[in-house]
N, C-alpha and C. Protein backbone atom coordinates (compact mmCIF):
# COMPACT_ATOMS: atom_id res chain seq x y z
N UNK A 1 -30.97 42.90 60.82
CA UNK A 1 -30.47 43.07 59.47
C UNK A 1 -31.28 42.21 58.51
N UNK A 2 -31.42 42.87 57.12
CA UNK A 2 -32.19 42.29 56.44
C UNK A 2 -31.31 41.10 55.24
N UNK A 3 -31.62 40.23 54.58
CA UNK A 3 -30.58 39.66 54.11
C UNK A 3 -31.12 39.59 52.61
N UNK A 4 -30.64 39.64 51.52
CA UNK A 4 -30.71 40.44 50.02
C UNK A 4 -32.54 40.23 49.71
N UNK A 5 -32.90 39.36 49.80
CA UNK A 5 -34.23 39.40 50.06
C UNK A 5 -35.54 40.31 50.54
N UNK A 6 -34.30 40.42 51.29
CA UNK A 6 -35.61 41.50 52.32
C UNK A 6 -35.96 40.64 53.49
N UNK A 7 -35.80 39.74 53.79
CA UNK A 7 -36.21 39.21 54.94
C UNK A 7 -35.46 39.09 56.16
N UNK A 8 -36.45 39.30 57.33
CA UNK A 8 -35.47 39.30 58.71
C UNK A 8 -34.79 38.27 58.99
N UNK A 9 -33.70 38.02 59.86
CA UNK A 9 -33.82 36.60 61.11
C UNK A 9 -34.06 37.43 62.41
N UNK A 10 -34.65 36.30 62.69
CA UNK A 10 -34.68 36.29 64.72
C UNK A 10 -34.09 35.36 64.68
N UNK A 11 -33.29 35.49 66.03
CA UNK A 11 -32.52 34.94 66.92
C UNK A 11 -33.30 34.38 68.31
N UNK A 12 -34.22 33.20 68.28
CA UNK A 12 -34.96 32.96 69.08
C UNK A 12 -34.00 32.64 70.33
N UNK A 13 -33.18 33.15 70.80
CA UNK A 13 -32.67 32.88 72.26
C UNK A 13 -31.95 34.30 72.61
N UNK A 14 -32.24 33.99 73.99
CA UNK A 14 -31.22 34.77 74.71
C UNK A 14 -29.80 35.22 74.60
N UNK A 15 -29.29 33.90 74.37
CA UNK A 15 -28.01 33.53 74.14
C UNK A 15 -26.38 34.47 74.05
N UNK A 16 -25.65 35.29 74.84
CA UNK A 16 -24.80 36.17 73.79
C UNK A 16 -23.78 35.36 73.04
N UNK A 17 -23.80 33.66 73.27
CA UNK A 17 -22.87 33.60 72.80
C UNK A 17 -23.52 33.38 71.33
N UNK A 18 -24.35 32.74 71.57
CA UNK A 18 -25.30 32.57 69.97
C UNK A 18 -25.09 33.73 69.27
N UNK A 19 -25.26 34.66 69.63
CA UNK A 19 -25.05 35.99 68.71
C UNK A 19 -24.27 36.78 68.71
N UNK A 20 -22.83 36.13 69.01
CA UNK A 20 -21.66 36.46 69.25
C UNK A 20 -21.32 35.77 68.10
N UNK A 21 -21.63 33.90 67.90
CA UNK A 21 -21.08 33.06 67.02
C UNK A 21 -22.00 33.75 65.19
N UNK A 22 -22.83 34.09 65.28
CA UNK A 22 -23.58 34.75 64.13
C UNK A 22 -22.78 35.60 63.68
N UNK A 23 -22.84 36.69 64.44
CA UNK A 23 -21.81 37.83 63.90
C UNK A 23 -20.43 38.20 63.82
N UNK A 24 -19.78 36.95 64.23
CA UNK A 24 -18.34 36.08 63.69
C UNK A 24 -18.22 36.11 62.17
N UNK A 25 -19.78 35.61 61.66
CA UNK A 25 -19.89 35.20 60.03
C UNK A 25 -20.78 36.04 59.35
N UNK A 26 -20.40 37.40 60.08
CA UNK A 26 -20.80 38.11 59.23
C UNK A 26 -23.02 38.05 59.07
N UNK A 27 -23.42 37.41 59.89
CA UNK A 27 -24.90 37.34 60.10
C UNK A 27 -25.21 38.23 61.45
N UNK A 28 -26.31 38.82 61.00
CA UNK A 28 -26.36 39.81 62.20
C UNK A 28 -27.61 39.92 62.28
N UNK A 29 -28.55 39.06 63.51
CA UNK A 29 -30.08 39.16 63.35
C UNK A 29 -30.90 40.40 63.76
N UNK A 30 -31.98 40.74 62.69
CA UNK A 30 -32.40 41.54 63.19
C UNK A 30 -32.80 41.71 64.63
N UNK A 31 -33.23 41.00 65.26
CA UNK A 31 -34.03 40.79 66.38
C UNK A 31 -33.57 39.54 67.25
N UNK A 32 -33.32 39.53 68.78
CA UNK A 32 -33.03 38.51 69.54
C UNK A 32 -34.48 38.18 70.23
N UNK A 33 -35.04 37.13 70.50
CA UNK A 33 -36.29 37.25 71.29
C UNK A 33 -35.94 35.77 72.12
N UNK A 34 -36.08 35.78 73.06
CA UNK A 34 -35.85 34.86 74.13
C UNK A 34 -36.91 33.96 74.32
N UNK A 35 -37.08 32.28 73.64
CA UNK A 35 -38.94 31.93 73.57
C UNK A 35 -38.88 31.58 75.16
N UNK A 36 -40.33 31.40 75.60
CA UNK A 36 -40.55 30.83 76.97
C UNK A 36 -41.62 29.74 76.92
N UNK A 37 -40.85 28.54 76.76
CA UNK A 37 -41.08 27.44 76.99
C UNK A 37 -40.30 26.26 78.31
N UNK A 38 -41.11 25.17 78.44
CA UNK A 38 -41.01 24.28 79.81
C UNK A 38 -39.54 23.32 78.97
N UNK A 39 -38.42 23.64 79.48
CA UNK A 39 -37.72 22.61 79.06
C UNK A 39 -37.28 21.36 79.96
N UNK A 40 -38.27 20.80 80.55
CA UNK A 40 -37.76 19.35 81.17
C UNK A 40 -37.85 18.45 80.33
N UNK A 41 -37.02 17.81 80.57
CA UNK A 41 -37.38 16.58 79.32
C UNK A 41 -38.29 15.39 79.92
N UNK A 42 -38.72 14.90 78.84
CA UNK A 42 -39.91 14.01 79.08
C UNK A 42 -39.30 12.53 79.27
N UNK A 43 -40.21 12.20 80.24
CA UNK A 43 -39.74 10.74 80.43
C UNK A 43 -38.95 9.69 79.62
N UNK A 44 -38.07 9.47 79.75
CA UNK A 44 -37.16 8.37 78.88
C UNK A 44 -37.06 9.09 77.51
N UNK A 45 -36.53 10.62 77.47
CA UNK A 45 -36.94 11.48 76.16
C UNK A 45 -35.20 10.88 76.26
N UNK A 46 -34.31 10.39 74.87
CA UNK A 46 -33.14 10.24 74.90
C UNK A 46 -32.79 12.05 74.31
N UNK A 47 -31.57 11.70 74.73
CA UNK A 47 -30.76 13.48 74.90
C UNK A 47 -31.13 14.09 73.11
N UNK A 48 -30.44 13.21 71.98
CA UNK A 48 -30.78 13.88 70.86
C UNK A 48 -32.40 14.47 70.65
N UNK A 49 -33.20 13.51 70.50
CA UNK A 49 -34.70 13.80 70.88
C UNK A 49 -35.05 15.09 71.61
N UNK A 50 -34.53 15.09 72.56
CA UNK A 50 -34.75 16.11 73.62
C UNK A 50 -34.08 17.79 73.02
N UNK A 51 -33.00 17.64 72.46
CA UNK A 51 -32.10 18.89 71.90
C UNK A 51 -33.16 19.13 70.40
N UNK A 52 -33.37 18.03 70.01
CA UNK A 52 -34.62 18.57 68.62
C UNK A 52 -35.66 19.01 69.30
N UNK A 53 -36.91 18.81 70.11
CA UNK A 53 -37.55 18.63 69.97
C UNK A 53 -37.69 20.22 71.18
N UNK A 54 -36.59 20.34 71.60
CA UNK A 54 -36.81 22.02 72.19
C UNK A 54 -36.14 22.78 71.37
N UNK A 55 -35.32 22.57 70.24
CA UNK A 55 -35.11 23.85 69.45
C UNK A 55 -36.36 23.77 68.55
N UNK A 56 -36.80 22.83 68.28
CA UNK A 56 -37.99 22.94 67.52
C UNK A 56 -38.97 23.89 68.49
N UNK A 57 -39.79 23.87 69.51
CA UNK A 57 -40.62 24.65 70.08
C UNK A 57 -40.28 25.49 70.68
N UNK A 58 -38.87 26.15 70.91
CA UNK A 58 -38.31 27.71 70.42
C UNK A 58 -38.74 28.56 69.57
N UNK A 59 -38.19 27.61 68.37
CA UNK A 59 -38.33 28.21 67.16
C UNK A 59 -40.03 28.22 66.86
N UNK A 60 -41.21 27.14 67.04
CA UNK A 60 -42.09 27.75 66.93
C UNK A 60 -43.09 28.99 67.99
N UNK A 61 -42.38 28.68 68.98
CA UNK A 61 -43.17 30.06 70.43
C UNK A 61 -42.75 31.38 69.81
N UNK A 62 -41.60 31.37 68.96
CA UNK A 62 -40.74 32.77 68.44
C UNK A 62 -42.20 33.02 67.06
N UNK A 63 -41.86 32.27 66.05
CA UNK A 63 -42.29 32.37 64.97
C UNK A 63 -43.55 32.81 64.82
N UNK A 64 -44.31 32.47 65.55
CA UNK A 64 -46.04 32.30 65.60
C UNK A 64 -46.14 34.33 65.55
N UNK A 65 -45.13 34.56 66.27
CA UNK A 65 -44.91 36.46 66.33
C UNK A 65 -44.30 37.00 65.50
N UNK A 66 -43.41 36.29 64.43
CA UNK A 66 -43.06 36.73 63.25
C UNK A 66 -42.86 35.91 61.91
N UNK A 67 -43.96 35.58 61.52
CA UNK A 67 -44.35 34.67 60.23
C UNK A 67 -44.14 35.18 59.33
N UNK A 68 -43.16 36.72 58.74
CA UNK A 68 -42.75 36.65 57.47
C UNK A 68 -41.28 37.09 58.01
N UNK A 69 -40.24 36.17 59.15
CA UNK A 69 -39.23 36.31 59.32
C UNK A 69 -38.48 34.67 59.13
N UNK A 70 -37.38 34.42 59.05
CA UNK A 70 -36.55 33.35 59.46
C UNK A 70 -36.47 33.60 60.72
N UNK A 71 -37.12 32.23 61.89
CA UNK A 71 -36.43 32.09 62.88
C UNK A 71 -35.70 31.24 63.53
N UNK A 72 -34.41 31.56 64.15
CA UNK A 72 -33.48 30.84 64.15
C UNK A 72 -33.13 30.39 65.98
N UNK A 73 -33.42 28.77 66.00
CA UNK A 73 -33.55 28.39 67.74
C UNK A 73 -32.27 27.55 67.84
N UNK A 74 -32.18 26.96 69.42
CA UNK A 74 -31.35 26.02 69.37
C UNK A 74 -31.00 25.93 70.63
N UNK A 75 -30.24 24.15 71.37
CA UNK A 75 -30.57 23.99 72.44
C UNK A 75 -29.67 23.27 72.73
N UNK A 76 -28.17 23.78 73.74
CA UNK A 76 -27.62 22.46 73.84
C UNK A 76 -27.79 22.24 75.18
N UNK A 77 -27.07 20.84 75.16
CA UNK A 77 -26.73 20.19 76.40
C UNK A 77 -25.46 19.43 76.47
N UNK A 78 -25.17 18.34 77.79
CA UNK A 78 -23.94 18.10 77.64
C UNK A 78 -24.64 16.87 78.49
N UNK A 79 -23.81 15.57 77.54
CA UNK A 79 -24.43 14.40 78.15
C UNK A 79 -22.95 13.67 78.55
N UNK A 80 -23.29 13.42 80.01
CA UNK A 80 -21.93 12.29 80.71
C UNK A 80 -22.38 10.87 80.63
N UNK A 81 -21.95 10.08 80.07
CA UNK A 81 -22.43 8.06 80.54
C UNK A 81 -23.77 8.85 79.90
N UNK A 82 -24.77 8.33 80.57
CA UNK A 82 -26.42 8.86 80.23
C UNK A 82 -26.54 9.63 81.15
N UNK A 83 -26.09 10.66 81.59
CA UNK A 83 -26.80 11.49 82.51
C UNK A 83 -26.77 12.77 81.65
N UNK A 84 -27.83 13.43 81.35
CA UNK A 84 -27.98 14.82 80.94
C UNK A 84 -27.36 16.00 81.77
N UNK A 85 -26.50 16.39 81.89
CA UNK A 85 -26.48 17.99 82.52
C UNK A 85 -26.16 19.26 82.04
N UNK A 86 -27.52 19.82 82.32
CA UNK A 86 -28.10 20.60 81.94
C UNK A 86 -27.31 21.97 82.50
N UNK A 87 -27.79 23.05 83.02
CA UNK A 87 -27.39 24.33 83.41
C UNK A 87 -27.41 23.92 84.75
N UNK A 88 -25.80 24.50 85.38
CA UNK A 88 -26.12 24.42 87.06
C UNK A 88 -26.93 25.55 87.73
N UNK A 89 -27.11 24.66 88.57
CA UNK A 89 -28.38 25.52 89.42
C UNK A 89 -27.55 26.45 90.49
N UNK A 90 -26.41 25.67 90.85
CA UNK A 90 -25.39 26.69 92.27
C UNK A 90 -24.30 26.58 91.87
N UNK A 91 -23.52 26.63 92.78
CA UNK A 91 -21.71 26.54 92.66
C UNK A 91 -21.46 24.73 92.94
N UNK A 92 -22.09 24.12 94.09
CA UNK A 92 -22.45 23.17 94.09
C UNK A 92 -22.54 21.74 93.07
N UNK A 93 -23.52 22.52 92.09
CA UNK A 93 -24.17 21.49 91.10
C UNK A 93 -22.89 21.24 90.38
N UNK A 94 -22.22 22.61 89.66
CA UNK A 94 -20.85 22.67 88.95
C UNK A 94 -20.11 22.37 89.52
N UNK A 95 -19.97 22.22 90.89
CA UNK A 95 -18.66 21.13 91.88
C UNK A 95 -18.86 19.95 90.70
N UNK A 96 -19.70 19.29 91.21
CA UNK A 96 -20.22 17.66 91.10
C UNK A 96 -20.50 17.55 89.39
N UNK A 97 -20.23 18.61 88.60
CA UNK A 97 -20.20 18.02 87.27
C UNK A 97 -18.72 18.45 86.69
N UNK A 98 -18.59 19.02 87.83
CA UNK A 98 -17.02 18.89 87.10
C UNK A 98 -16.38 17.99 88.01
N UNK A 99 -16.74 17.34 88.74
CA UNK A 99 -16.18 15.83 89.16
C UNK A 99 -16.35 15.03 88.12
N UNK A 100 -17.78 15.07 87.88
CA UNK A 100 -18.22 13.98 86.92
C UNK A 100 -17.85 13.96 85.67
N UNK A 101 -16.80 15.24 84.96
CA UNK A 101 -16.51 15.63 83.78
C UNK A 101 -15.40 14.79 83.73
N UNK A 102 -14.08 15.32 84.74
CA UNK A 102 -13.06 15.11 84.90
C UNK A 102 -12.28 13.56 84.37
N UNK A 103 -11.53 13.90 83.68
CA UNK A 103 -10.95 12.52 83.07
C UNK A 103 -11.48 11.84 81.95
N UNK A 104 -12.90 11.95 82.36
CA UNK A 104 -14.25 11.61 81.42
C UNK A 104 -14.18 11.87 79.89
N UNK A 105 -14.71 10.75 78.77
CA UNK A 105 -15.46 11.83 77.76
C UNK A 105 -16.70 11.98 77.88
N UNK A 106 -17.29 12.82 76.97
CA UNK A 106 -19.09 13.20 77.13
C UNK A 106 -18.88 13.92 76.00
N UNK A 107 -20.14 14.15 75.85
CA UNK A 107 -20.71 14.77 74.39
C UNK A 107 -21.61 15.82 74.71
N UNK A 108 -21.45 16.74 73.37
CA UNK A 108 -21.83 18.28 73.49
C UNK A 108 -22.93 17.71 72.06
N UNK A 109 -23.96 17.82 71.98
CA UNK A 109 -25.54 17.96 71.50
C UNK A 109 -26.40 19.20 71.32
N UNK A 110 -26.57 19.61 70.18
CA UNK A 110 -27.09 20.74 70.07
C UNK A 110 -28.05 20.35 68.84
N UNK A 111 -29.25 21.30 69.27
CA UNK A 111 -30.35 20.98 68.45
C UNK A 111 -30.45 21.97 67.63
N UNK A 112 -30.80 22.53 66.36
CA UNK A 112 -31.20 23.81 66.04
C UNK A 112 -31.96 23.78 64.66
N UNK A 113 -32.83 24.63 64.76
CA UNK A 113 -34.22 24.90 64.19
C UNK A 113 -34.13 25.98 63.15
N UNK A 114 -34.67 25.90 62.03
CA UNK A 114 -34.94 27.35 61.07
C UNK A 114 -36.55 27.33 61.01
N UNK A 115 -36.69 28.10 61.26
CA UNK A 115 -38.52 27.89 60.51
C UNK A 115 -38.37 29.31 59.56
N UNK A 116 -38.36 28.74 57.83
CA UNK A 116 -38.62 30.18 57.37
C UNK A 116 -39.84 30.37 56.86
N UNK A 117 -39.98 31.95 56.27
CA UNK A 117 -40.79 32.35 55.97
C UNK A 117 -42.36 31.62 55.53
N UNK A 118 -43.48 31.64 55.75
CA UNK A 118 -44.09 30.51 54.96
C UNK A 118 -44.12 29.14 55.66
N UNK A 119 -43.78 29.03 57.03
CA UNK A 119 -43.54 28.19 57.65
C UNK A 119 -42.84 26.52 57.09
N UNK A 120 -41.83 26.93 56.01
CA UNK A 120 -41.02 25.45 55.75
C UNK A 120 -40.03 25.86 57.07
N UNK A 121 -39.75 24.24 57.81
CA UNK A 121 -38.72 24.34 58.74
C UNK A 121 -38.32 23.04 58.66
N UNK A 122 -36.43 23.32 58.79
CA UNK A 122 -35.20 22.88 58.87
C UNK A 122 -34.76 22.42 59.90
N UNK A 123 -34.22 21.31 60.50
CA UNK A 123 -33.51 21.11 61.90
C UNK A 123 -32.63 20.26 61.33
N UNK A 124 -31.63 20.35 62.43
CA UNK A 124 -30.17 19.59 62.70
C UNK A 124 -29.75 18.89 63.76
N UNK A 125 -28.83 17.93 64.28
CA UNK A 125 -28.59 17.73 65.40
C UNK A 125 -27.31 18.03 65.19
N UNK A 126 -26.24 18.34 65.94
CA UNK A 126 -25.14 18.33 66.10
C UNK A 126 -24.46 17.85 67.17
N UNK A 127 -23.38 16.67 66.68
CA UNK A 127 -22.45 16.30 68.00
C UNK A 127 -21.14 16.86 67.81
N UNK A 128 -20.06 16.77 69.38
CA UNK A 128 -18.98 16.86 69.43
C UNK A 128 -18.75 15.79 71.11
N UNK A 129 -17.65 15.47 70.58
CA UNK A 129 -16.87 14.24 71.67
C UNK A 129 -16.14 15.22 72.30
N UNK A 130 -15.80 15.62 73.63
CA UNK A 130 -14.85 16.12 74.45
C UNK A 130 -14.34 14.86 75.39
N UNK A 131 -13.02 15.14 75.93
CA UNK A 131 -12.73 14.41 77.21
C UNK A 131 -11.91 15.69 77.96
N UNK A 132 -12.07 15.77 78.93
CA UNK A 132 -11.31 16.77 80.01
C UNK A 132 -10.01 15.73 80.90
N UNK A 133 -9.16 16.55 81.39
CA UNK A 133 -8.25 16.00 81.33
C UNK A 133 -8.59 15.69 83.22
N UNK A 134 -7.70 14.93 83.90
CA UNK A 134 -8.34 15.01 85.32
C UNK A 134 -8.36 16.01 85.92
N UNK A 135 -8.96 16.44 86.70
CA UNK A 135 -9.51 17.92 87.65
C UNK A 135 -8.68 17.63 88.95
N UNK A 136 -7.80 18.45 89.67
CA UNK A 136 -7.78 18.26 90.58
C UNK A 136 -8.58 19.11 91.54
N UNK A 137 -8.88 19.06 92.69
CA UNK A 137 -9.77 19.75 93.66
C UNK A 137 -9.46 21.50 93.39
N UNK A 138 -8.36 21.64 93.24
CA UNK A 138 -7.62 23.02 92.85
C UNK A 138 -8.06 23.25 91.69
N UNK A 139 -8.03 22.78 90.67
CA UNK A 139 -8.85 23.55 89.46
C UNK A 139 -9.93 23.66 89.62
N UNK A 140 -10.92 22.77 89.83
CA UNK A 140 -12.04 23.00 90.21
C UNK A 140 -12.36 23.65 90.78
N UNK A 141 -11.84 24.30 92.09
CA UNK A 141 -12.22 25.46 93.26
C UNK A 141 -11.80 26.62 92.09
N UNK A 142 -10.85 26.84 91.27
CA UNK A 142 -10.37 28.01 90.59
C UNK A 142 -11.85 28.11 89.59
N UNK A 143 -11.86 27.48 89.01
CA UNK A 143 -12.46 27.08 87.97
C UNK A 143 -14.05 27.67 88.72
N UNK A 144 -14.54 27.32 89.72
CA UNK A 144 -16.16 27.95 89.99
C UNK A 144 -15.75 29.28 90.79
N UNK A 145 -14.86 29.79 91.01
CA UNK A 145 -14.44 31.04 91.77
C UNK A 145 -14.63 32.06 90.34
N UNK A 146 -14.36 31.55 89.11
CA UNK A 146 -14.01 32.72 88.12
C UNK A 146 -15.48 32.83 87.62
N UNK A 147 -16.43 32.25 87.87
CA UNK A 147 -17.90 32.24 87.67
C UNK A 147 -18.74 32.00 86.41
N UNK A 148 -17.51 31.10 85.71
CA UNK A 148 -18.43 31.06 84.15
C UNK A 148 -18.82 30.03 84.15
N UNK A 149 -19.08 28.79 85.00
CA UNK A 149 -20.24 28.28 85.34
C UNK A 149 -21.48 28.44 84.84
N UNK A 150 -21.63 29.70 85.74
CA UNK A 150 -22.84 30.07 85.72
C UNK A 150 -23.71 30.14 83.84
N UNK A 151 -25.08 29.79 84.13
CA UNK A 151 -25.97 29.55 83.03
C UNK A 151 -25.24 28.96 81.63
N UNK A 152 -24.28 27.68 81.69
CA UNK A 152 -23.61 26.98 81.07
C UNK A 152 -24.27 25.65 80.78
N UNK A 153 -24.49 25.12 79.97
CA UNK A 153 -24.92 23.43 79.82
C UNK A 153 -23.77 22.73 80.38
N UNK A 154 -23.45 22.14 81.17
CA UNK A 154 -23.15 21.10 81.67
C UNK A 154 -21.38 21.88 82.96
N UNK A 155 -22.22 23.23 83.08
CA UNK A 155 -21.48 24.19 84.47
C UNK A 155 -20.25 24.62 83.87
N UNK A 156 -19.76 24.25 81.93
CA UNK A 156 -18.71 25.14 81.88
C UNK A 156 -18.95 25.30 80.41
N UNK A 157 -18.11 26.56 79.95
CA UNK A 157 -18.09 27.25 78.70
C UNK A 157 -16.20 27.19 78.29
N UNK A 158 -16.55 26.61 77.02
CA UNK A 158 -15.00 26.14 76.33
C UNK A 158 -14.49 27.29 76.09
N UNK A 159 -15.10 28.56 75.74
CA UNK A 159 -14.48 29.83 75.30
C UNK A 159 -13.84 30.46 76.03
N UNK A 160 -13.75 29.68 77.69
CA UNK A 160 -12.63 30.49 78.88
C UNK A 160 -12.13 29.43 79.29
N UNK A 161 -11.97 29.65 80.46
CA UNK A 161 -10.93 29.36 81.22
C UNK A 161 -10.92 27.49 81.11
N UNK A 162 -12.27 27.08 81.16
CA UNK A 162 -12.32 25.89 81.03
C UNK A 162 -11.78 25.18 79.71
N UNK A 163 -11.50 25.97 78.85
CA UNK A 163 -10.74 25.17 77.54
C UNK A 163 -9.26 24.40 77.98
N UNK A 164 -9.03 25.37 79.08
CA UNK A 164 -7.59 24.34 79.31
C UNK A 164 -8.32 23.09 80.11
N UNK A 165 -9.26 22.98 80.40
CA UNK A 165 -9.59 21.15 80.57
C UNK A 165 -10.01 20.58 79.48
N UNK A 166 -9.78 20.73 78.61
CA UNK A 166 -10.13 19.89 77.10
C UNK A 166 -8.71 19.35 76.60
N UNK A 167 -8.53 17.85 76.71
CA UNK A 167 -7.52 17.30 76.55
C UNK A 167 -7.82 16.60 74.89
N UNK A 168 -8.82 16.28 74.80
CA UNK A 168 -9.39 15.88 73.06
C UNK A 168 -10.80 16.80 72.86
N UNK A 169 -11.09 16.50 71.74
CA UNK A 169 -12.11 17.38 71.21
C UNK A 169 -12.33 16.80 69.84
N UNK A 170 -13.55 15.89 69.66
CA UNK A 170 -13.99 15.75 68.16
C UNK A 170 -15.04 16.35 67.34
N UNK A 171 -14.92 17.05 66.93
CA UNK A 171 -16.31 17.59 65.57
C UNK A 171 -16.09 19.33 66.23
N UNK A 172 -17.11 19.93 65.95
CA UNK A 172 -17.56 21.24 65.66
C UNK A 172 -17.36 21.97 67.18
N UNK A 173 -15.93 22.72 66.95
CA UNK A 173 -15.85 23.71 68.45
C UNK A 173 -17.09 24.65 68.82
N UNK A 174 -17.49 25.32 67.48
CA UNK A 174 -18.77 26.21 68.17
C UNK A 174 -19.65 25.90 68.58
N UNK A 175 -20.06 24.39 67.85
CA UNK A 175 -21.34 23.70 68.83
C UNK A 175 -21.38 23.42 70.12
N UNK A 176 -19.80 23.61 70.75
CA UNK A 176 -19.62 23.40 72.07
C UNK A 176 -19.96 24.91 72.53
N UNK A 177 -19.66 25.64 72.30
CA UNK A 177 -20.09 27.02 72.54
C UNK A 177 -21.95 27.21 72.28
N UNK A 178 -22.66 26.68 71.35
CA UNK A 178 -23.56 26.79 71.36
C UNK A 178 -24.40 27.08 70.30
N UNK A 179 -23.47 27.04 69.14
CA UNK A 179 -24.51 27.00 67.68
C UNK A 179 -23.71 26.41 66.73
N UNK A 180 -24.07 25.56 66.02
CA UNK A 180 -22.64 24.91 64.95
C UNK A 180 -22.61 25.63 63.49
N UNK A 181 -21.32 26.34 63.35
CA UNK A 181 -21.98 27.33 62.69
C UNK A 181 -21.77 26.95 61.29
N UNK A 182 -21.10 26.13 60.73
CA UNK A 182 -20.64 25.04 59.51
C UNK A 182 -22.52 24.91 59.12
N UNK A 183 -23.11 23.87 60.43
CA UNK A 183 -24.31 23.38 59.91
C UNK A 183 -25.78 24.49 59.82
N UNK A 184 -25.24 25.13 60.29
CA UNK A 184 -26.53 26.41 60.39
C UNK A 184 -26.45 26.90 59.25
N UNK A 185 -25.61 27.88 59.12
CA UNK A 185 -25.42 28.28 57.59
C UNK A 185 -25.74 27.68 56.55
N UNK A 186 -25.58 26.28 56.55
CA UNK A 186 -25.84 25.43 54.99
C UNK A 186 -27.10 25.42 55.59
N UNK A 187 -27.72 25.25 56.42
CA UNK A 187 -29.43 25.56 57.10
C UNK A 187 -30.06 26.46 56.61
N UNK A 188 -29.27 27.46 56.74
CA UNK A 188 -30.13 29.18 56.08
C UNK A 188 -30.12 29.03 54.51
N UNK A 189 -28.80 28.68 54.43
CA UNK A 189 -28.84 28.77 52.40
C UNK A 189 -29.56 27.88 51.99
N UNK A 190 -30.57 26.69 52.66
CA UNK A 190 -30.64 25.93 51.93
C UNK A 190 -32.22 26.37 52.25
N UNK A 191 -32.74 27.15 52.94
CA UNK A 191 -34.36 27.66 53.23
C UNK A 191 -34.23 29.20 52.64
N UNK A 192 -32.90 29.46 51.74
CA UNK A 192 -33.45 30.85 50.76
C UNK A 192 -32.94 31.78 51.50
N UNK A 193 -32.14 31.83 53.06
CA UNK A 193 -31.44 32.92 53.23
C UNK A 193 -29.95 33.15 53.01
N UNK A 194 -29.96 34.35 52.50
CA UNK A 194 -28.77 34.31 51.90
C UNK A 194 -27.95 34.95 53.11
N UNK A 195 -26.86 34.55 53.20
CA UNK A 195 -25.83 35.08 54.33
C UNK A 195 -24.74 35.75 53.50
N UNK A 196 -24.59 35.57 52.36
CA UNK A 196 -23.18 36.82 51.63
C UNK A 196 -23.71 37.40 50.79
């Protein structure tokens, strides 16, 4: 979709929930393109650093293919104490981070990128504080049986089943989902795309 301008967005990720949370508000990108870049983080890279500095090279692997579009990246993660965890790899990995969740707080970090037209580009960081309430072995076995685990930052997604382990919650629910959509938007309006 074009926005009064005339100009596109891409949606530099995969994401459905990303473009699930867009077209909540009424934004509907023309184009989804998935960038392919190395996301390990770099030695002693601290977690914020790390959430900028890969929605940033999203957003430019996307852009370089459409330089008279807005493109729109972004990258979360979920940090316990200092440990980053990232997407589980098995059923396994999401055992042991939802041990490590349990009772716990940790923080939801999301990076996200505009590069518009003309190459001016915008970034944000976004936090939110969660604590989950304790896990017993039984939720947990329920909890990786229903499979939304799978390809999650830190082995769960707040938009199911796992919301009933959220006992507090501070700042921006969608950023826990995966795009904050308060700060994006004032992102787009403020690089000339208009969203109403």
């Amino acid at each position: 979709m074009k926005n009064k301008e005339g100009r596109k967005l891409i949606l530099a990720s995969a994401s459905p929930r990303r473009l699930a949370l867009l077209q909540q508000v009424g934004v509907v990108p023309f184009k989804t393109v998935s960038a392919d870049i190395e996301e390990t983080p770099h030695k002693d890279e601290p977690p914020k650093g790390l959430v900028r500095r890969l929605a940033l090279e999203k957003a430019q692997a996307v852009a370089k293919d459409y330089p008279d579009c807005f493109v729109l990246a972004a990258d979360t993660i979920v940090v316990c104490g200092r440990q980053i965890l990232g997407k589980a790899a098995s059923k396994e990995e999401a055992r042991g981070f939802m041990k490590k969740l349990s009772g716990r707080r940790h923080r939801v970090l999301t990076g996200v990128t505009l590069i518009a037209p003309q190459g001016r580009t915008a970034g944000r960081t976004v936090e939110t504080l969660i604590k989950f309430r304790s896990l017993c072995a039984q939720d947990i076995a329920h909890y990786l049986e229903s499979g939304e685990w799978e390809g999650k930052a830190g082995g769960y997604g707040i938009q199911g089943y796992a919301e009933s382990f959220v006992k507090f919650m501070r700042g921006s629910y969608s950023n826990v989902v995966g795009l904050p959509l308060c700060d994006t938007i004032l992102m787009l309006e403020g690089c000339g795309y208009k969203t109403k």
